[in-house]
Protein backbone atom coordinates (compact mmCIF):
# COMPACT_ATOMS: atom_id res chain seq x y z
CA UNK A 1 -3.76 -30.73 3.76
CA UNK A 2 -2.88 -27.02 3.18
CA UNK A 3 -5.66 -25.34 0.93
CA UNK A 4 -3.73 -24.35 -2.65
CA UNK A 5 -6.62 -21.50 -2.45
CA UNK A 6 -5.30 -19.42 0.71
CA UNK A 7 -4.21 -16.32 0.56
CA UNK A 8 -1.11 -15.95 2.36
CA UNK A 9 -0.42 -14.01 6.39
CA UNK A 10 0.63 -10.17 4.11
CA UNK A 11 0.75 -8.83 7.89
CA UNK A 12 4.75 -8.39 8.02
CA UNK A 13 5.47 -8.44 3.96
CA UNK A 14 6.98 -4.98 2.76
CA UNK A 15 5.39 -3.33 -0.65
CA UNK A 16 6.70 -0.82 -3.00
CA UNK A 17 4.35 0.64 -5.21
CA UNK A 18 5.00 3.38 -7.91
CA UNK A 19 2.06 5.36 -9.21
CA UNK A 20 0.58 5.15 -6.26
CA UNK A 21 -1.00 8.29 -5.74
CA UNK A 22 -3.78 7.24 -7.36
CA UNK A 23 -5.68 4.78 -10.01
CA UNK A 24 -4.87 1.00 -9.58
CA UNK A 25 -1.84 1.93 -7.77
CA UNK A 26 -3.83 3.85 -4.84
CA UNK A 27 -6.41 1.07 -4.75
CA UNK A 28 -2.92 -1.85 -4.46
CA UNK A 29 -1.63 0.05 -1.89
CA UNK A 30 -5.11 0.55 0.29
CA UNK A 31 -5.73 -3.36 -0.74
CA UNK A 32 -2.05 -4.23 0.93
CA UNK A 33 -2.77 -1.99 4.03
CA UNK A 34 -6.13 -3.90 4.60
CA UNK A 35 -3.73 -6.77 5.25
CA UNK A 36 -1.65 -5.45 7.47
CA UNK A 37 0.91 -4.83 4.70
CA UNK A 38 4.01 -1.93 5.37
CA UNK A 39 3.85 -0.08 2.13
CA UNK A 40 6.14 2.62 0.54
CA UNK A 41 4.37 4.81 -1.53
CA UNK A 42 6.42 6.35 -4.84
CA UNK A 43 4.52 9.15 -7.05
CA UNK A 44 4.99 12.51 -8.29
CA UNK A 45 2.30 14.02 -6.64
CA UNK A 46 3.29 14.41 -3.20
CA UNK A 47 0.32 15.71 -1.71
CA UNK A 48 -1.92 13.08 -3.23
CA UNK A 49 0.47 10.34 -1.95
CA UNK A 50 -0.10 11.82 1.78
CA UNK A 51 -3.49 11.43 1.11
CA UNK A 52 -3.23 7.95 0.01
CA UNK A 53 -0.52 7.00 2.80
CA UNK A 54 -3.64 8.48 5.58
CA UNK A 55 -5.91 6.04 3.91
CA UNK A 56 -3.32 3.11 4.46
CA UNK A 57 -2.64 4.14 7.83
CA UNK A 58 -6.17 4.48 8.40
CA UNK A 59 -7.20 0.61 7.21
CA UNK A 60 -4.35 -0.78 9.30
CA UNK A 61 -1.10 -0.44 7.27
CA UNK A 62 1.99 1.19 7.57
CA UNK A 63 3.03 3.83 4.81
CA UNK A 64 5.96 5.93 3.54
CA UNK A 65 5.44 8.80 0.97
CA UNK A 66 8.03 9.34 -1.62
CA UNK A 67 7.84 11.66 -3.96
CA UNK A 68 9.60 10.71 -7.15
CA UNK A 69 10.29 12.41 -10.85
């Protein structure tokens, strides 16, 4: 019997997160990349985002920066 309590194969799901440069939305999208997530990163802050896209690269995820208004 499957186990209700498994969390589900996130290796090949695709993410967008806004606010992500930083707060709850930084820590979603480094939590995602952990998983093997491919993420697309939306903030105003463009240099923070790259920053936050490195991190995601660097835990195993796949990241791209957009810089929004």
């Amino acid at each position: 019997m499957d186990n209700p309590r498994a969390v589900p194969d996130r290796s090949g799901l695709k993410v967008v997160i806004t606010g992500a440069s930083s707060g709850i939305g930084e820590a979603t999208a480094v939590a995602f990349a952990k998983e093997g997530a491919s993420l697309v990163l939306a903030a105003r802050d463009a240099k923070a985002l790259e920053a936050v896209a490195k991190s995601c690269r660097d835990a195993g995820g796949h990241a791209l920066v957009v810089a929004t208004d």
